[in-house]
PDB file of N, CA and C in Angstrom:
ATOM      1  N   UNK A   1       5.149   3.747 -19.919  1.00  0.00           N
ATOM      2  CA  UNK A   1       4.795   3.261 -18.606  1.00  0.00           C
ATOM      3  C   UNK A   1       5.703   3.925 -17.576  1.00  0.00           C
ATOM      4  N   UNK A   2       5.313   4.718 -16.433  1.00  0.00           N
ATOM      5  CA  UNK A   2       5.990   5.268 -15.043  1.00  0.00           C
ATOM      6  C   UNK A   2       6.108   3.986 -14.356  1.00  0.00           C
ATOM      7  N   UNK A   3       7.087   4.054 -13.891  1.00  0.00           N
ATOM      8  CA  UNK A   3       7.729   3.506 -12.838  1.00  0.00           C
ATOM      9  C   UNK A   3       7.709   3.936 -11.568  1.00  0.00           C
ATOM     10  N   UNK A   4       7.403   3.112 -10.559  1.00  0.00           N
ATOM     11  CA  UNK A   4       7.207   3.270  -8.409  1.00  0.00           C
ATOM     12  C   UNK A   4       8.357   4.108  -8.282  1.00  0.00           C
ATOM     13  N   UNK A   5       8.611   4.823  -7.372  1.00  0.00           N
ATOM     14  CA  UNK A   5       9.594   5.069  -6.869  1.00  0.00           C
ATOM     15  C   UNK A   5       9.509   4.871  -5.603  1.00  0.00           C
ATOM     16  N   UNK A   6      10.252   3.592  -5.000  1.00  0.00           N
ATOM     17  CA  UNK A   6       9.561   2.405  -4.401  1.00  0.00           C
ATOM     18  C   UNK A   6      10.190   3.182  -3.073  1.00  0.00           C
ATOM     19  N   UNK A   7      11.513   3.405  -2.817  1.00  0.00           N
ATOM     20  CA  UNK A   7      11.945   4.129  -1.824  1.00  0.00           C
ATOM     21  C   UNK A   7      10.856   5.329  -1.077  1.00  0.00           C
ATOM     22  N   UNK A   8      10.572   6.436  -2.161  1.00  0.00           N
ATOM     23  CA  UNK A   8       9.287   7.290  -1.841  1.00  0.00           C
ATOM     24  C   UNK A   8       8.456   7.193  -1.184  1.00  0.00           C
ATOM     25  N   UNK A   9       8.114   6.029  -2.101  1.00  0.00           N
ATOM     26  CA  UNK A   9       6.706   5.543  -1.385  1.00  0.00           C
ATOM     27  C   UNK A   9       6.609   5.022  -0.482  1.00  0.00           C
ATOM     28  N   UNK A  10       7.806   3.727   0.087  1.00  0.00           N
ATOM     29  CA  UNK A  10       8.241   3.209   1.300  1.00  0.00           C
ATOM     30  C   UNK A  10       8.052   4.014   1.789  1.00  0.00           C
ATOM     31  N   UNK A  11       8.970   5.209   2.061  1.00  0.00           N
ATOM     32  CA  UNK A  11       8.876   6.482   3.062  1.00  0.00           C
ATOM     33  C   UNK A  11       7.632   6.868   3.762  1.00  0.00           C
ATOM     34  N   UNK A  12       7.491   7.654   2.455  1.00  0.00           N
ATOM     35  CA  UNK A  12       5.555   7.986   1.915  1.00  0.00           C
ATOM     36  C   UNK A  12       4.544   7.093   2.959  1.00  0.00           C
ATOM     37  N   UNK A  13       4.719   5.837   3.428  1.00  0.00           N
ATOM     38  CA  UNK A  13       3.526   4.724   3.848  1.00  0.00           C
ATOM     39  C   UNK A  13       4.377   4.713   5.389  1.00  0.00           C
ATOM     40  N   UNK A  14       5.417   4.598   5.288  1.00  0.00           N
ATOM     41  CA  UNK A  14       6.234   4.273   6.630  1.00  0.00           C
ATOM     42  C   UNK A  14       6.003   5.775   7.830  1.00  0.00           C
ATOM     43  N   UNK A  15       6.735   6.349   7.186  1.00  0.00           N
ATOM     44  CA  UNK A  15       6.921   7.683   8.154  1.00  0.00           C
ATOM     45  C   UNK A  15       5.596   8.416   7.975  1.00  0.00           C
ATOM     46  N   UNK A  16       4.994   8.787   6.565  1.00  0.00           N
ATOM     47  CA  UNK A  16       3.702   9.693   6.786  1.00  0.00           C
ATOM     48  C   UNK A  16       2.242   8.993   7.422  1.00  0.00           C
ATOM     49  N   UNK A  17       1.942   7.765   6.387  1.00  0.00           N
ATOM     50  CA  UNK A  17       0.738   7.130   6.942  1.00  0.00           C
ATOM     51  C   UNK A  17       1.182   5.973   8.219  1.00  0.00           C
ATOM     52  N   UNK A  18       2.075   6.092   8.991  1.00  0.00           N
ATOM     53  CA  UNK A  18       2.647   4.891  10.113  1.00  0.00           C
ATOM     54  C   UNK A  18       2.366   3.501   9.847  1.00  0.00           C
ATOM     55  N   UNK A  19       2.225   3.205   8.491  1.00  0.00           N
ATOM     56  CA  UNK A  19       2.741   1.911   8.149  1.00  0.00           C
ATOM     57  C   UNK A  19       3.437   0.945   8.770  1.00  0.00           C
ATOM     58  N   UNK A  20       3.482  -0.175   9.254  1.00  0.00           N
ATOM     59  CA  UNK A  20       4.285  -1.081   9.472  1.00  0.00           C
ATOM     60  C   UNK A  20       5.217  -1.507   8.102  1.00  0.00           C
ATOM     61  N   UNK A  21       6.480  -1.750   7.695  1.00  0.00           N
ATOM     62  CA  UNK A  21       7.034  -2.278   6.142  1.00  0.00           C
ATOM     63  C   UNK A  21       6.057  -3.641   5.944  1.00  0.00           C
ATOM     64  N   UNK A  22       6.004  -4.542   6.785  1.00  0.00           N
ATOM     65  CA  UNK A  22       5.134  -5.466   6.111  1.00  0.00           C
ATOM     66  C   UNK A  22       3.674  -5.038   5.908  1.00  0.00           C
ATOM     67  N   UNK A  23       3.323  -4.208   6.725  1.00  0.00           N
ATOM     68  CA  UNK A  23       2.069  -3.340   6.351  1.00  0.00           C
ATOM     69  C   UNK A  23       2.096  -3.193   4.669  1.00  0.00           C
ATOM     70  N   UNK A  24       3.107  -2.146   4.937  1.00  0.00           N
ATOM     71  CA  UNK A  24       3.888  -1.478   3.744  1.00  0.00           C
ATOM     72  C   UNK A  24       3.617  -2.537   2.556  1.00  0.00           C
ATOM     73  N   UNK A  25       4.327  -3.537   1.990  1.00  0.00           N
ATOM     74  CA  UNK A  25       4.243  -4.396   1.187  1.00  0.00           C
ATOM     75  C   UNK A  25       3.418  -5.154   0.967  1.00  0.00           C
ATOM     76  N   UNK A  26       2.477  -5.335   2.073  1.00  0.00           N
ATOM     77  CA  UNK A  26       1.022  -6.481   1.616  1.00  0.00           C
ATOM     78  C   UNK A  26       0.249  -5.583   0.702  1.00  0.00           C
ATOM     79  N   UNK A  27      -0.002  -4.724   0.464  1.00  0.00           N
ATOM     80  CA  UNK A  27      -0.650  -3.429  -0.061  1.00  0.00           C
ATOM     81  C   UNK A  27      -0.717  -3.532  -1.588  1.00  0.00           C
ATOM     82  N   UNK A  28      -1.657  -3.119  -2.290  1.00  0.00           N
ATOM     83  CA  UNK A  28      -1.372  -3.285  -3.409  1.00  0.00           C
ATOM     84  C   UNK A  28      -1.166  -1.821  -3.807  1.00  0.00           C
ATOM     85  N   UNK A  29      -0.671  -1.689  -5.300  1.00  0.00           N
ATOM     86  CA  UNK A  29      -0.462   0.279  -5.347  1.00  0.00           C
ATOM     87  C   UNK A  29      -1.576   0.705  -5.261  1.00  0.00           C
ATOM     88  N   UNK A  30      -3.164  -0.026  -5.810  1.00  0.00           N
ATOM     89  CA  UNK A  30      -4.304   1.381  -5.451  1.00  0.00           C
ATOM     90  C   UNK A  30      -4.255   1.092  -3.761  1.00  0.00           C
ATOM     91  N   UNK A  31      -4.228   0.574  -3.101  1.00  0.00           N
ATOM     92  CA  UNK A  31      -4.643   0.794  -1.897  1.00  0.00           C
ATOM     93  C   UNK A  31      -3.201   1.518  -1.426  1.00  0.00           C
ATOM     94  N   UNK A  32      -2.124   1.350  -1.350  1.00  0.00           N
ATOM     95  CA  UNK A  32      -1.662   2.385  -0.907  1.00  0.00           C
ATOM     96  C   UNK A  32      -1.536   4.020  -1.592  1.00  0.00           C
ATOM     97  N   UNK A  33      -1.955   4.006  -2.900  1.00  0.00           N
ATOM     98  CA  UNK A  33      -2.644   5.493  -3.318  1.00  0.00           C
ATOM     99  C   UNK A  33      -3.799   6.024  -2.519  1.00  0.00           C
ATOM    100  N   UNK A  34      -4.685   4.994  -2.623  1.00  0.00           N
ATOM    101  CA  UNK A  34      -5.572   5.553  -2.101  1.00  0.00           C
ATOM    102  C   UNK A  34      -5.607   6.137  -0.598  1.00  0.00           C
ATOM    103  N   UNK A  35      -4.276   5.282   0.404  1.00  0.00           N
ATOM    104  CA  UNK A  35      -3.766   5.883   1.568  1.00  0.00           C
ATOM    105  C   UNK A  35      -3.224   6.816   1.887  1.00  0.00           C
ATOM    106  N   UNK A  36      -2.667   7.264   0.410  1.00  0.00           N
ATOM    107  CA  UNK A  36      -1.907   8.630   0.261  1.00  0.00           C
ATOM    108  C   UNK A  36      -2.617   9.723   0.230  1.00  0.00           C
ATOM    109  N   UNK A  37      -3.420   9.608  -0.388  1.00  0.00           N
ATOM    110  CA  UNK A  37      -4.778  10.841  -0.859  1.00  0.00           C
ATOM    111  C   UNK A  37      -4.493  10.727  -2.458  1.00  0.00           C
ATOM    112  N   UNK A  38      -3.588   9.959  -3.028  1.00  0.00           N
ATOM    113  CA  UNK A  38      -3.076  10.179  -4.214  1.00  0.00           C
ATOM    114  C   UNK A  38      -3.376   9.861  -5.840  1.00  0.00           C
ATOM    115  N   UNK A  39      -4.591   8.649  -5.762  1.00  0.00           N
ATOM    116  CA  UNK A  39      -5.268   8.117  -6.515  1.00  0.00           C
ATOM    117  C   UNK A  39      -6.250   9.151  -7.554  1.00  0.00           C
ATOM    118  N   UNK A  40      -6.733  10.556  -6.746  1.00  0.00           N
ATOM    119  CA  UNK A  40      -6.809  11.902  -8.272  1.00  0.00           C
ATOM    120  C   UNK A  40      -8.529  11.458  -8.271  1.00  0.00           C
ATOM    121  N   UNK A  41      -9.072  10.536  -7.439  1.00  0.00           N
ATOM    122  CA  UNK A  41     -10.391  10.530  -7.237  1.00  0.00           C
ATOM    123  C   UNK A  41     -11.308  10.664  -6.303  1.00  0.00           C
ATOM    124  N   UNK A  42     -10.534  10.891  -5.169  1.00  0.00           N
ATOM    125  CA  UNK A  42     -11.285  11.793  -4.034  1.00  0.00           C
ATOM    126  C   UNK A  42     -10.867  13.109  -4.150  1.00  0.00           C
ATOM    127  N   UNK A  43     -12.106  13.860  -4.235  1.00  0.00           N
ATOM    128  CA  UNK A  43     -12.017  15.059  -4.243  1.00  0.00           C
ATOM    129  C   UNK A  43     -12.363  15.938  -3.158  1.00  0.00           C
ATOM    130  N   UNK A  44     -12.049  17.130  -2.530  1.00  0.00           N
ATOM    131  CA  UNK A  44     -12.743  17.674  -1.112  1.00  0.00           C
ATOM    132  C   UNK A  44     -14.116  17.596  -1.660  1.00  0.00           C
ATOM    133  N   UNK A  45     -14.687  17.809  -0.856  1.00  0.00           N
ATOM    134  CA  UNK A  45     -16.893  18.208  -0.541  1.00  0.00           C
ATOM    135  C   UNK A  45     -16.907  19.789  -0.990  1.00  0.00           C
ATOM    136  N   UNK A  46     -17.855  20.123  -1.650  1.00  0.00           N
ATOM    137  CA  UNK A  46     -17.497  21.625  -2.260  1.00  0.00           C
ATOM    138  C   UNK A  46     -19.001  22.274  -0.966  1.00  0.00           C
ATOM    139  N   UNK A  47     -18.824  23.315  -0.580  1.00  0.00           N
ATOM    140  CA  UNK A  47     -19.847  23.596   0.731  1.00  0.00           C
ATOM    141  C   UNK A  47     -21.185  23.173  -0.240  1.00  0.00           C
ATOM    142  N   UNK A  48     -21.582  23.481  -1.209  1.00  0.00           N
ATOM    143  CA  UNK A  48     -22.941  23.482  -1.630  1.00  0.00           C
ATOM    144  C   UNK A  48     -23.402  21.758  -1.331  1.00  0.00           C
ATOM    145  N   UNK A  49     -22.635  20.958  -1.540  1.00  0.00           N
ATOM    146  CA  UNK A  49     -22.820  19.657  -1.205  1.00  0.00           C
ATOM    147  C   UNK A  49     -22.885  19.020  -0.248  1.00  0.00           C
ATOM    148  N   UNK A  50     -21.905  19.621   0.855  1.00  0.00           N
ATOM    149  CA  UNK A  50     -22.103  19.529   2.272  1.00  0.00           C
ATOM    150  C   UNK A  50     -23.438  20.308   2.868  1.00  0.00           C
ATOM    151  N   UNK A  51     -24.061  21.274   2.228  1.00  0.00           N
ATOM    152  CA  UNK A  51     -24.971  22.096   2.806  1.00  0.00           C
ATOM    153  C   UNK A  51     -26.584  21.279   2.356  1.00  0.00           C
ATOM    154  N   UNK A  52     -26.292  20.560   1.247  1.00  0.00           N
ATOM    155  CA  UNK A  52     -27.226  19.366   1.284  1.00  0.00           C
ATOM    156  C   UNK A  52     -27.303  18.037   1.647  1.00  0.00           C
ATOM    157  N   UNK A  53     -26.195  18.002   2.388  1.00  0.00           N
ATOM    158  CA  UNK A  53     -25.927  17.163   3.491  1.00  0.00           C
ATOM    159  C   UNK A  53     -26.723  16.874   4.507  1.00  0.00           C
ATOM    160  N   UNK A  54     -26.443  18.344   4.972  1.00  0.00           N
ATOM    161  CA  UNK A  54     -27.020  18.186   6.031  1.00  0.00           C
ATOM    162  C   UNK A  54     -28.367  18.776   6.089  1.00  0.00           C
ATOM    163  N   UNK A  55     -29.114  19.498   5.226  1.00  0.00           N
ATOM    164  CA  UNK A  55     -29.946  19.434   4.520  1.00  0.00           C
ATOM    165  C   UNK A  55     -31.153  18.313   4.708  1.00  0.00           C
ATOM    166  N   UNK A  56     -30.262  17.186   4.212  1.00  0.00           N
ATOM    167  CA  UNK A  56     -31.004  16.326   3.944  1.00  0.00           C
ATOM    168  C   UNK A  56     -30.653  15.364   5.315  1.00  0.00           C
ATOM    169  N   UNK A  57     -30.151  15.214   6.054  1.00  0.00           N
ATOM    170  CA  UNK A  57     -29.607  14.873   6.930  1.00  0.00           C
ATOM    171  C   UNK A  57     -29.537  15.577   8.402  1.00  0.00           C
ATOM    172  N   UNK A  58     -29.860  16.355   8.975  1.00  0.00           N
ATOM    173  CA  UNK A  58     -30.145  17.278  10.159  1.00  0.00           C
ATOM    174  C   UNK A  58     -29.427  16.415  11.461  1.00  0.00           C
ATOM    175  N   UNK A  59     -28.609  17.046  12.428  1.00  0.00           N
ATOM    176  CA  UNK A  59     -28.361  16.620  13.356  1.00  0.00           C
ATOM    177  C   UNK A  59     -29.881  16.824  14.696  1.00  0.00           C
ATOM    178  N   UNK A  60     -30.092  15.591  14.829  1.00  0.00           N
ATOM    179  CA  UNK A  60     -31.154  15.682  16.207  1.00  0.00           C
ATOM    180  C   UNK A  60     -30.976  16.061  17.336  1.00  0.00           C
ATOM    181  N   UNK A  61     -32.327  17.499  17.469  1.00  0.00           N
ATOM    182  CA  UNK A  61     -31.533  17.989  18.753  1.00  0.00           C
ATOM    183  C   UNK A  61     -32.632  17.759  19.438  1.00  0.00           C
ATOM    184  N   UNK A  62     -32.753  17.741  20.504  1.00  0.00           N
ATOM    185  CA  UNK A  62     -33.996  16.850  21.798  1.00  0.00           C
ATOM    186  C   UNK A  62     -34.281  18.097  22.678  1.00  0.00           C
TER     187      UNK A  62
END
């Protein structure tokens, strides 16, 4: 089992994502992973997917 490195991550939520500390601590770890970008399951949009995006999706022009 890994262990927080609770300081880090304090940091990590405080200074990068402007966290409030009680912000900071109401949080559970997926939600502040997932604030990080860090959770390993959002991935970028690869263009072919974005290009059926919009594809399928068209901005309306008048």
């Amino acid at each position: 089992m890994s262990r927080f490195d609770w300081g880090l991550l304090l940091q990590a939520g405080v200074r990068g994502a402007g966290l409030r500390p009680a912000e900071f601590w109401a949080l559970t770890p997926a939600e502040l992973m997932l604030i990080l970008g860090t959770d390993g399951a959002a991935r970028p949009m690869a263009r072919d997917a974005l290009a059926a995006l919009e594809a399928a999706f068209p901005d309306k022009t008048e």
